[in-house]
N, C-alpha and C. Protein backbone atom coordinates (compact mmCIF):
# COMPACT_ATOMS: atom_id res chain seq x y z
N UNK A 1 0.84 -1.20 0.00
CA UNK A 1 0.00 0.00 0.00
C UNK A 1 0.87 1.25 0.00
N UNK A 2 1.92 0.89 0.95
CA UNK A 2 2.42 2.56 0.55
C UNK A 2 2.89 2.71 -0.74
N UNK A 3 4.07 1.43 -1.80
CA UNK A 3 4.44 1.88 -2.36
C UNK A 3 2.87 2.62 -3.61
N UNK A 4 2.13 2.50 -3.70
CA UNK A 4 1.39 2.11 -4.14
C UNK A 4 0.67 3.82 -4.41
N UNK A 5 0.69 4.35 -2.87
CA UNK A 5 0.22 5.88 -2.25
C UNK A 5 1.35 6.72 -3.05
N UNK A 6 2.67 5.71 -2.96
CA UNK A 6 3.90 7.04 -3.30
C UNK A 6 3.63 6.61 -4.73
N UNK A 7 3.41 6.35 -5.82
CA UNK A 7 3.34 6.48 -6.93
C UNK A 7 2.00 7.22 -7.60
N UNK A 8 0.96 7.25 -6.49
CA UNK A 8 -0.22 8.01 -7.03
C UNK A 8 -0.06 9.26 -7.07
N UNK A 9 0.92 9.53 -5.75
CA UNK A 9 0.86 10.66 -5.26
C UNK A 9 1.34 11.46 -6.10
N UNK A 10 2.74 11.01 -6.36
CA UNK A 10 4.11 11.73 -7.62
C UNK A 10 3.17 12.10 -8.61
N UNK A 11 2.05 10.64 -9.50
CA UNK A 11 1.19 10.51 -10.51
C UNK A 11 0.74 12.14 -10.32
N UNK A 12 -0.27 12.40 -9.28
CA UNK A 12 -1.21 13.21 -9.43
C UNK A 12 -0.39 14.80 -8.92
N UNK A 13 0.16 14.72 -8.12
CA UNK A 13 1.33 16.24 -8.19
C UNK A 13 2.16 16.21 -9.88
N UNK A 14 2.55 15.60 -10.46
CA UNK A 14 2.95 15.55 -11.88
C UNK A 14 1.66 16.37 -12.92
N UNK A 15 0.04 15.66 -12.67
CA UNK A 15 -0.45 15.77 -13.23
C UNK A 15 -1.36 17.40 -12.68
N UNK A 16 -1.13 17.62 -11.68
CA UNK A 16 -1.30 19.08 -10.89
C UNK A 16 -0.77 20.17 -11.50
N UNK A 17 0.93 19.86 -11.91
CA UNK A 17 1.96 20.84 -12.66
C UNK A 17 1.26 21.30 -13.83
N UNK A 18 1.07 19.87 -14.54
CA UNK A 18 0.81 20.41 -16.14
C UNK A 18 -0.91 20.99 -16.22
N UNK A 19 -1.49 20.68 -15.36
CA UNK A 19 -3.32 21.22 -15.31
C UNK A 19 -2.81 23.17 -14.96
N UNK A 20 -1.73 23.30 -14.02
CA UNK A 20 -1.49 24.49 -13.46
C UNK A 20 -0.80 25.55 -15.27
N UNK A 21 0.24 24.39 -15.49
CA UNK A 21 0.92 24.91 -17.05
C UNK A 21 -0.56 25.36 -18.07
N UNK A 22 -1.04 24.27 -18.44
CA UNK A 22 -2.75 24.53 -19.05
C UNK A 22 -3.61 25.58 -18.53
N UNK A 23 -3.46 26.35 -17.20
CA UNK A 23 -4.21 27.12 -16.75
C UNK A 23 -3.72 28.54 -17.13
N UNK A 24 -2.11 28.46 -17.34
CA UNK A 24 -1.62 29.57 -17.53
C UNK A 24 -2.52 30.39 -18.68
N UNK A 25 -2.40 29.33 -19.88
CA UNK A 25 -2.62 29.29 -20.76
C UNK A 25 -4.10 30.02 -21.42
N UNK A 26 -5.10 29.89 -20.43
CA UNK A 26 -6.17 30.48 -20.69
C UNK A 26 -6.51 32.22 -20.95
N UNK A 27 -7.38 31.92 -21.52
CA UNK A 27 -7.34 33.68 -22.33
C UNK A 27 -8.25 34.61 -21.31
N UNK A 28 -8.11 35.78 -21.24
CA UNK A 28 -8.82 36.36 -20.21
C UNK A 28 -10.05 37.01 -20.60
N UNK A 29 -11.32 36.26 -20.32
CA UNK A 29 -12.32 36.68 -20.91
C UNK A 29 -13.13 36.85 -19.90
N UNK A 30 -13.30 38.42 -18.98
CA UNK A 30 -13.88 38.19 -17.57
C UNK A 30 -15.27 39.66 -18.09
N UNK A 31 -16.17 38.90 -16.92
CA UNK A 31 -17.10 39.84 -17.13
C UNK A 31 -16.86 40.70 -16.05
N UNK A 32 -17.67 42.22 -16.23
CA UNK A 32 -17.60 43.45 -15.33
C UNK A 32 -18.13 42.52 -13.81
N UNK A 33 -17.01 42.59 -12.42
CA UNK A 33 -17.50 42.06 -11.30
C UNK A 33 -17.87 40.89 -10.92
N UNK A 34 -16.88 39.84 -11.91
CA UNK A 34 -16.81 38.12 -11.67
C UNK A 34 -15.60 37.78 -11.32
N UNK A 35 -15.38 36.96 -10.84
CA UNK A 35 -13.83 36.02 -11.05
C UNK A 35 -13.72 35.75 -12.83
N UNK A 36 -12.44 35.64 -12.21
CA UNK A 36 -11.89 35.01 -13.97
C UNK A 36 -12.23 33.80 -14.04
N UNK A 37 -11.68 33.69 -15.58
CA UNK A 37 -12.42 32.39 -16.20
C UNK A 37 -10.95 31.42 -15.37
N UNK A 38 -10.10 31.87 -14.96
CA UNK A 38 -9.31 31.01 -14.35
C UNK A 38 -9.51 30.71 -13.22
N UNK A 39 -10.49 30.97 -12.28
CA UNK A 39 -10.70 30.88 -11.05
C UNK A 39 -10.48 29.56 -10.45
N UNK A 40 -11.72 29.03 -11.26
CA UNK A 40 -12.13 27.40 -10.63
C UNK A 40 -10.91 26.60 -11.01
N UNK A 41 -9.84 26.53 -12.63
CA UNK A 41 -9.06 26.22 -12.63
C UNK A 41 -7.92 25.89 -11.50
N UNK A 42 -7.62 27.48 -11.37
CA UNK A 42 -6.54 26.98 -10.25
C UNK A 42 -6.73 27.05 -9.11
N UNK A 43 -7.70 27.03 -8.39
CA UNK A 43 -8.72 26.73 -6.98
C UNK A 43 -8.50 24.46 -7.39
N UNK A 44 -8.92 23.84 -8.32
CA UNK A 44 -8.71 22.98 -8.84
C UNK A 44 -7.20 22.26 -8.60
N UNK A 45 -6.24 23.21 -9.09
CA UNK A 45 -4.67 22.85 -9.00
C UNK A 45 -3.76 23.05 -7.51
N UNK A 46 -4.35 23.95 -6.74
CA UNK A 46 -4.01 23.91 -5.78
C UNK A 46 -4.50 23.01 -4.67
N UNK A 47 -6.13 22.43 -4.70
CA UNK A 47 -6.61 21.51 -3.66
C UNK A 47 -5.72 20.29 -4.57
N UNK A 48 -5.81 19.82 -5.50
CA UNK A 48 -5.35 18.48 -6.12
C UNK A 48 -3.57 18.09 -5.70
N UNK A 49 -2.81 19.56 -6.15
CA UNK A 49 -1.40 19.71 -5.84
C UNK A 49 -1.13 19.17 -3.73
N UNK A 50 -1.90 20.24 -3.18
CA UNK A 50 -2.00 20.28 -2.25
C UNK A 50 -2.29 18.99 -1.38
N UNK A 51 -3.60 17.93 -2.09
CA UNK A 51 -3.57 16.73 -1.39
C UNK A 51 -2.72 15.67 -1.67
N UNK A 52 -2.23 16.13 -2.86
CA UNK A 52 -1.17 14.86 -2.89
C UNK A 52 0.08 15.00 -2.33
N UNK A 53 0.49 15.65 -1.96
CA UNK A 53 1.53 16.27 -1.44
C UNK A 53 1.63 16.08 -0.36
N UNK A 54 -0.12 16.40 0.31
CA UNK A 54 0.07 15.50 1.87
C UNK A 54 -0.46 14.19 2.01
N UNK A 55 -0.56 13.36 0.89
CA UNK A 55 -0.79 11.80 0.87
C UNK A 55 0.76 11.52 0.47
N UNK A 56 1.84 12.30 -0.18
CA UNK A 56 3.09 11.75 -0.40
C UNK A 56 4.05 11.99 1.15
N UNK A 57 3.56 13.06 1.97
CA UNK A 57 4.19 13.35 2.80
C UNK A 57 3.69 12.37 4.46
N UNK A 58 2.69 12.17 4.42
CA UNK A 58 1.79 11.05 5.06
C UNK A 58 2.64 9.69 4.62
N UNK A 59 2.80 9.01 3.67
CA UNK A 59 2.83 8.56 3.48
C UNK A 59 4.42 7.72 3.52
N UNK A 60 5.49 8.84 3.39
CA UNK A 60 6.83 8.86 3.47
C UNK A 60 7.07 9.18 4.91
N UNK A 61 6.56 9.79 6.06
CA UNK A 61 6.54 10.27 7.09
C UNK A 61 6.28 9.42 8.43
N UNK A 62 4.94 8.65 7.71
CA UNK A 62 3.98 8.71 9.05
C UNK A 62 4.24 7.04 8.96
N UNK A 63 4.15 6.21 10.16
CA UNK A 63 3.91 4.72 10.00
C UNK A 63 2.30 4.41 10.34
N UNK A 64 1.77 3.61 9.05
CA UNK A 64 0.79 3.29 9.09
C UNK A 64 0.69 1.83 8.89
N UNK A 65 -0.53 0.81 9.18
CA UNK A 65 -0.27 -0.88 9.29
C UNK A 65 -1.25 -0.67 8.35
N UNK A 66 -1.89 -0.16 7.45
CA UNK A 66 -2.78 -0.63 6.48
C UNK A 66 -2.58 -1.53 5.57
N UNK A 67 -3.63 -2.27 5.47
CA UNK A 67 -3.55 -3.71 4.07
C UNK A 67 -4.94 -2.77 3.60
N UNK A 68 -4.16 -3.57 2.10
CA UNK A 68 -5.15 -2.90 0.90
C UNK A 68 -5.65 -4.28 0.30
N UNK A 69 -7.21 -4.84 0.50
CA UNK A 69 -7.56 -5.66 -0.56
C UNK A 69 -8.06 -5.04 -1.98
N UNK A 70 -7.44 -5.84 -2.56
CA UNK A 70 -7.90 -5.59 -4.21
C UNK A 70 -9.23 -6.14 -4.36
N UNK A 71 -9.81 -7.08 -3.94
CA UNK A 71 -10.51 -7.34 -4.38
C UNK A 71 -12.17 -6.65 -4.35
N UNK A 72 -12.77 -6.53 -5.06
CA UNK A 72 -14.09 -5.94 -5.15
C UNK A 72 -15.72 -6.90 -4.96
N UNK A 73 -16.09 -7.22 -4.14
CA UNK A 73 -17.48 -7.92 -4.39
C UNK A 73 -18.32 -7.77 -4.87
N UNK A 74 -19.11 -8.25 -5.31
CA UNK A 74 -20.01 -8.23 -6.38
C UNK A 74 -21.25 -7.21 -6.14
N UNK A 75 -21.39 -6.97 -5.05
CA UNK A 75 -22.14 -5.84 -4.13
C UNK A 75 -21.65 -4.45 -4.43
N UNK A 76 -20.43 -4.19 -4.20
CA UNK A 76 -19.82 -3.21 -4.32
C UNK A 76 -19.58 -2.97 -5.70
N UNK A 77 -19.46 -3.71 -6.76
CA UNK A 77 -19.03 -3.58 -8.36
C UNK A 77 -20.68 -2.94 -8.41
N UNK A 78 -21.46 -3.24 -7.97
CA UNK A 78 -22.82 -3.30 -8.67
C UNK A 78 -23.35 -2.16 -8.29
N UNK A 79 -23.06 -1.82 -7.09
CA UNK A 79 -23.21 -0.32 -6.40
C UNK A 79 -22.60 0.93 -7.20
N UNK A 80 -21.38 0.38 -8.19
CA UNK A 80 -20.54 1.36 -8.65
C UNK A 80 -21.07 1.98 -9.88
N UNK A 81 -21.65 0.97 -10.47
CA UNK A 81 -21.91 0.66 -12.10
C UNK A 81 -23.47 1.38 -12.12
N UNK A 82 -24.02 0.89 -10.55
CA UNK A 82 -25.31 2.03 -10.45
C UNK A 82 -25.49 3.11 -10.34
N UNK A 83 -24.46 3.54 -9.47
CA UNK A 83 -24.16 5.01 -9.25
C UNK A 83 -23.60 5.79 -10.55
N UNK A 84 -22.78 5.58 -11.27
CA UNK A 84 -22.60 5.42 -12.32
C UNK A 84 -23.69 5.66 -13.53
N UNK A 85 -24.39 5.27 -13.81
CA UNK A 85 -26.00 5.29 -14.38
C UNK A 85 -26.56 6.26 -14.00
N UNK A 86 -26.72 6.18 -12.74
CA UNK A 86 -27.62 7.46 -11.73
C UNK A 86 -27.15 8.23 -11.89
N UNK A 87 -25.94 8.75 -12.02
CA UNK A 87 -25.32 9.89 -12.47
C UNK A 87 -25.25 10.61 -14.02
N UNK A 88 -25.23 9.49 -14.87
CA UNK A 88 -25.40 9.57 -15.99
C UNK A 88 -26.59 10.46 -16.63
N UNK A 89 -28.00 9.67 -15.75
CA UNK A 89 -29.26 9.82 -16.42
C UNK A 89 -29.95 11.30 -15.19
N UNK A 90 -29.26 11.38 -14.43
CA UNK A 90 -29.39 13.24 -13.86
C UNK A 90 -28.91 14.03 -15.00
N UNK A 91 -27.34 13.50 -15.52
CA UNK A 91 -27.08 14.68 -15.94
C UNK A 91 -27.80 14.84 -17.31
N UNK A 92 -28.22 13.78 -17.84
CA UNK A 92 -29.23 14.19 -19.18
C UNK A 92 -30.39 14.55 -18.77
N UNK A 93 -31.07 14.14 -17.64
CA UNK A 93 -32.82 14.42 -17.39
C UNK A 93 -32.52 16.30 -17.32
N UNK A 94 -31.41 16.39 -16.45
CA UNK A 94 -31.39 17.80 -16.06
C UNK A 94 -32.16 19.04 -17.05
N UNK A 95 -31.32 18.65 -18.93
CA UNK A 95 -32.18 19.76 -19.47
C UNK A 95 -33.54 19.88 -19.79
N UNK A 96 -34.04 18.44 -19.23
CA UNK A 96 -35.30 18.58 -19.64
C UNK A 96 -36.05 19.10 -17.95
N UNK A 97 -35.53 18.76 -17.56
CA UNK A 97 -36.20 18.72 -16.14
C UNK A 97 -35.93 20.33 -15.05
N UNK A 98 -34.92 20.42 -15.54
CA UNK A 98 -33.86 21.76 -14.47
C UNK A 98 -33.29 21.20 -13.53
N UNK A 99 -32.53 22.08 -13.27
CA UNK A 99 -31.24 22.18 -12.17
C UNK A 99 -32.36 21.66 -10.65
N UNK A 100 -33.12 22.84 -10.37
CA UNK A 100 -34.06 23.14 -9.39
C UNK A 100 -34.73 22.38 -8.78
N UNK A 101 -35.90 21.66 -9.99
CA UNK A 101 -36.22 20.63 -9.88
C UNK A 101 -35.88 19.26 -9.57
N UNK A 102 -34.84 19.06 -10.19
CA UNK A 102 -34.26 17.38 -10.09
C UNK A 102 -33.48 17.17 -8.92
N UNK A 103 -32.50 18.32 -8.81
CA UNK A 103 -31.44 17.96 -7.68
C UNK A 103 -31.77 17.67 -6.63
N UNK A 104 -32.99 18.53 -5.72
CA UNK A 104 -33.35 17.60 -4.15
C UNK A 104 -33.46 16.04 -4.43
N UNK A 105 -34.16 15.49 -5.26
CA UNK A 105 -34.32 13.96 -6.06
C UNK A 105 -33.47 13.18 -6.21
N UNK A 106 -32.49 14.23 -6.34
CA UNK A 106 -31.02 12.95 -6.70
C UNK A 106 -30.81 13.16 -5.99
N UNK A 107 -30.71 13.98 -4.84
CA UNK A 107 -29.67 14.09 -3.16
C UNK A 107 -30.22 13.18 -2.57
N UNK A 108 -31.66 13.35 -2.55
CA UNK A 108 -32.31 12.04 -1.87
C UNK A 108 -32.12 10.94 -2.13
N UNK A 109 -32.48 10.58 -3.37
CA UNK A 109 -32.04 8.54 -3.87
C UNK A 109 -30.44 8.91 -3.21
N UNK A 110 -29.65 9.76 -3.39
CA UNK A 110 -28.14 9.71 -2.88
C UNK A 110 -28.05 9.11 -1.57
N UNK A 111 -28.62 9.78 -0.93
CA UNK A 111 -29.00 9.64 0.79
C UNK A 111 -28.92 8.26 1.07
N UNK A 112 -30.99 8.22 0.29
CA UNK A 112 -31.20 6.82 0.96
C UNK A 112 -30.51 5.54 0.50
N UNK A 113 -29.38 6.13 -0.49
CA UNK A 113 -28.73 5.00 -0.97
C UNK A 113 -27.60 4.43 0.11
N UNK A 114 -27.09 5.41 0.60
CA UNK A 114 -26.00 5.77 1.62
C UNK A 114 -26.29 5.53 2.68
N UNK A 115 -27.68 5.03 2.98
CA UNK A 115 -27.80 4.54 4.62
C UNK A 115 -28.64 5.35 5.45
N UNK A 116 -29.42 6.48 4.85
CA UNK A 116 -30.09 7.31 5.05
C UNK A 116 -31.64 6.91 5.16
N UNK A 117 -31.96 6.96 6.49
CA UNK A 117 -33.54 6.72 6.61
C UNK A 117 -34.35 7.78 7.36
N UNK A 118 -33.77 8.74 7.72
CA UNK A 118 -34.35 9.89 8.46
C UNK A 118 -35.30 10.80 7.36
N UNK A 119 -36.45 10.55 7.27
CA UNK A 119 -36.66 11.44 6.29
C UNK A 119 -36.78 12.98 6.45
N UNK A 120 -36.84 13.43 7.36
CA UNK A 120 -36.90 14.65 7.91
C UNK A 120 -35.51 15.29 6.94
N UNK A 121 -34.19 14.59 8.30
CA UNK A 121 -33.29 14.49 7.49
C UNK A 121 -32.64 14.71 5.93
N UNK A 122 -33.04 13.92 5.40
CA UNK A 122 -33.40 13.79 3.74
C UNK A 122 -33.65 14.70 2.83
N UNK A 123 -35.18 15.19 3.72
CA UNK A 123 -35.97 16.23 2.98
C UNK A 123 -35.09 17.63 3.23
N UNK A 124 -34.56 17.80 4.71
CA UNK A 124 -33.72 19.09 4.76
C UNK A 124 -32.47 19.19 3.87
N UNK A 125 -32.00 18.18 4.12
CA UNK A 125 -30.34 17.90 3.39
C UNK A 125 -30.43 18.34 2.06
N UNK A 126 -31.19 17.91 1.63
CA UNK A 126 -31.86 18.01 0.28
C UNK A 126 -31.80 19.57 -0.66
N UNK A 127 -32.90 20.09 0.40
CA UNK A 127 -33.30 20.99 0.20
C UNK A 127 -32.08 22.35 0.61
N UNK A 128 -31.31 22.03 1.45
CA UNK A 128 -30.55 23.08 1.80
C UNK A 128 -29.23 22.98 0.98
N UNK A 129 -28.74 21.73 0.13
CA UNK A 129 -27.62 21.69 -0.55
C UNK A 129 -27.89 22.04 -1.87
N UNK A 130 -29.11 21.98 -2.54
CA UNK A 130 -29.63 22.20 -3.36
C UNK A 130 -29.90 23.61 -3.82
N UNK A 131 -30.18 24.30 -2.58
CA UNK A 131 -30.12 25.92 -2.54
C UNK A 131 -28.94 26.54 -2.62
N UNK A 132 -28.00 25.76 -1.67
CA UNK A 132 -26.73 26.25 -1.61
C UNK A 132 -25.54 26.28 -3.32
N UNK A 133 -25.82 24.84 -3.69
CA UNK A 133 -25.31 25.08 -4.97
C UNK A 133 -25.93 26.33 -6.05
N UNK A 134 -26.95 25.84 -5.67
CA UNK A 134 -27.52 27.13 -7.31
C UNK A 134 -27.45 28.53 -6.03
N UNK A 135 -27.31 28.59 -4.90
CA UNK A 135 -26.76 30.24 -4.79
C UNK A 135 -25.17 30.70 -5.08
N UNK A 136 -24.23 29.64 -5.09
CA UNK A 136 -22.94 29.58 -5.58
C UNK A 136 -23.02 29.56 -7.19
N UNK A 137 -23.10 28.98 -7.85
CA UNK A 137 -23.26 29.11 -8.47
C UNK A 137 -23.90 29.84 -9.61
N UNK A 138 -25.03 30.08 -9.56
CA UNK A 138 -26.07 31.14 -10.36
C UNK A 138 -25.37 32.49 -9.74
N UNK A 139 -25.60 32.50 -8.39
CA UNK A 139 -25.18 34.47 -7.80
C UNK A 139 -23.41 34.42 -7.89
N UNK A 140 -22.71 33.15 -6.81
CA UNK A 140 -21.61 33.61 -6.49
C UNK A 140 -20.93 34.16 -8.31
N UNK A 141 -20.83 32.27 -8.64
CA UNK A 141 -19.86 32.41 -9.52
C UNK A 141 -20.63 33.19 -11.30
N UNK A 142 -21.97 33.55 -11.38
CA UNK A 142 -22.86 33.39 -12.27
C UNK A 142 -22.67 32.78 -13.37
N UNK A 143 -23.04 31.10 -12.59
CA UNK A 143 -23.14 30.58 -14.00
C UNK A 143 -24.26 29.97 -14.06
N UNK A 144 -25.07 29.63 -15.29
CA UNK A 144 -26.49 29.47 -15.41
C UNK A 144 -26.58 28.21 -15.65
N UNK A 145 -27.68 27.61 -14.33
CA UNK A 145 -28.00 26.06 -14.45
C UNK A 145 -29.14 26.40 -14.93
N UNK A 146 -28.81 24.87 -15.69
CA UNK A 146 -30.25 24.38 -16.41
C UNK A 146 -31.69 24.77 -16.14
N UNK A 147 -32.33 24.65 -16.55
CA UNK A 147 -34.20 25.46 -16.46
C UNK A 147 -34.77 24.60 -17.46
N UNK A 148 -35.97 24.38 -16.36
CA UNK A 148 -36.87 23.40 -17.33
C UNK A 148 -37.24 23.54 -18.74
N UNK A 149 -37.52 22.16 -19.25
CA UNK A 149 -37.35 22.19 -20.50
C UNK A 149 -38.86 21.33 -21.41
N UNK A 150 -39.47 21.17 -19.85
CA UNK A 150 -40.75 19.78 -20.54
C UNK A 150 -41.35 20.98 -21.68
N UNK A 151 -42.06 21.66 -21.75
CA UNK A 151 -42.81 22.05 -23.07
C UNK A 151 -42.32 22.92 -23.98
């Protein structure tokens, strides 16, 4: 396992450099009183740079007894390949459906997929992450989610 951590790690700080090189690169096309179009980029290069760096330094540093099984059960493959799907068929329902609409829906099947039976719970979680993205998004960063599309 460690050697395993120290080669992801190098992997993904390697692959941090050149996303940061690619960011340089972008043209400056900002509207009156937004972040730049580079924002999320290198907000991106610095959490990615940043965690691998302390999974290489963890990892070279710290003594840990972890075993890593490889193997996957058939439970867990099937969980993956669903989630997977579920993710898929949000992000196409979305233009027909909206941002607004769909997302408490998918937080929820998320939830109760995850072990979640509180519905109270559920219904708040839901509803308050759901707000929170489209106020980041639409106000912070203004960018425009999807809007229904049925007629």
């Amino acid at each position: 396992m460690k050697k395993l951590n120290i080669i992801i790690s190098i992997v993904f700080i390697i692959f941090s450099c050149f996303y940061a090189f690619l960011t340089t690169n972008l043209p400056a096309r900002n509207l009156p009183n937004t972040l730049g179009s580079d924002f999320m980029p290198w907000l991106l290069v610095i959490c990615l740079f940043f965690l691998s760096a302390l999974l290489l330094f963890k990892t070279l540093f710290m003594v840990t007894s972890e075993k890593c099984d490889y193997k996957i059960s058939m439970k867990e493959g099937s969980g993956i390949i669903f989630l997977t799907i579920l993710v898929f068929l949000y992000v196409k329902a979305m233009n027909m459906f909206g941002f607004i609409s769909l997302t408490p829906i998918f937080i929820a099947v998320l939830m109760f997929i995850s072990g979640s039976r509180k519905w109270k719970e559920v219904v708040i979680v839901a509803a308050v992450v759901t707000f929170g993205i489209y106020f980041f998004f639409s106000k912070v960063f203004r960018v425009p989610l999807p809007e229904a599309n049925i007629f």
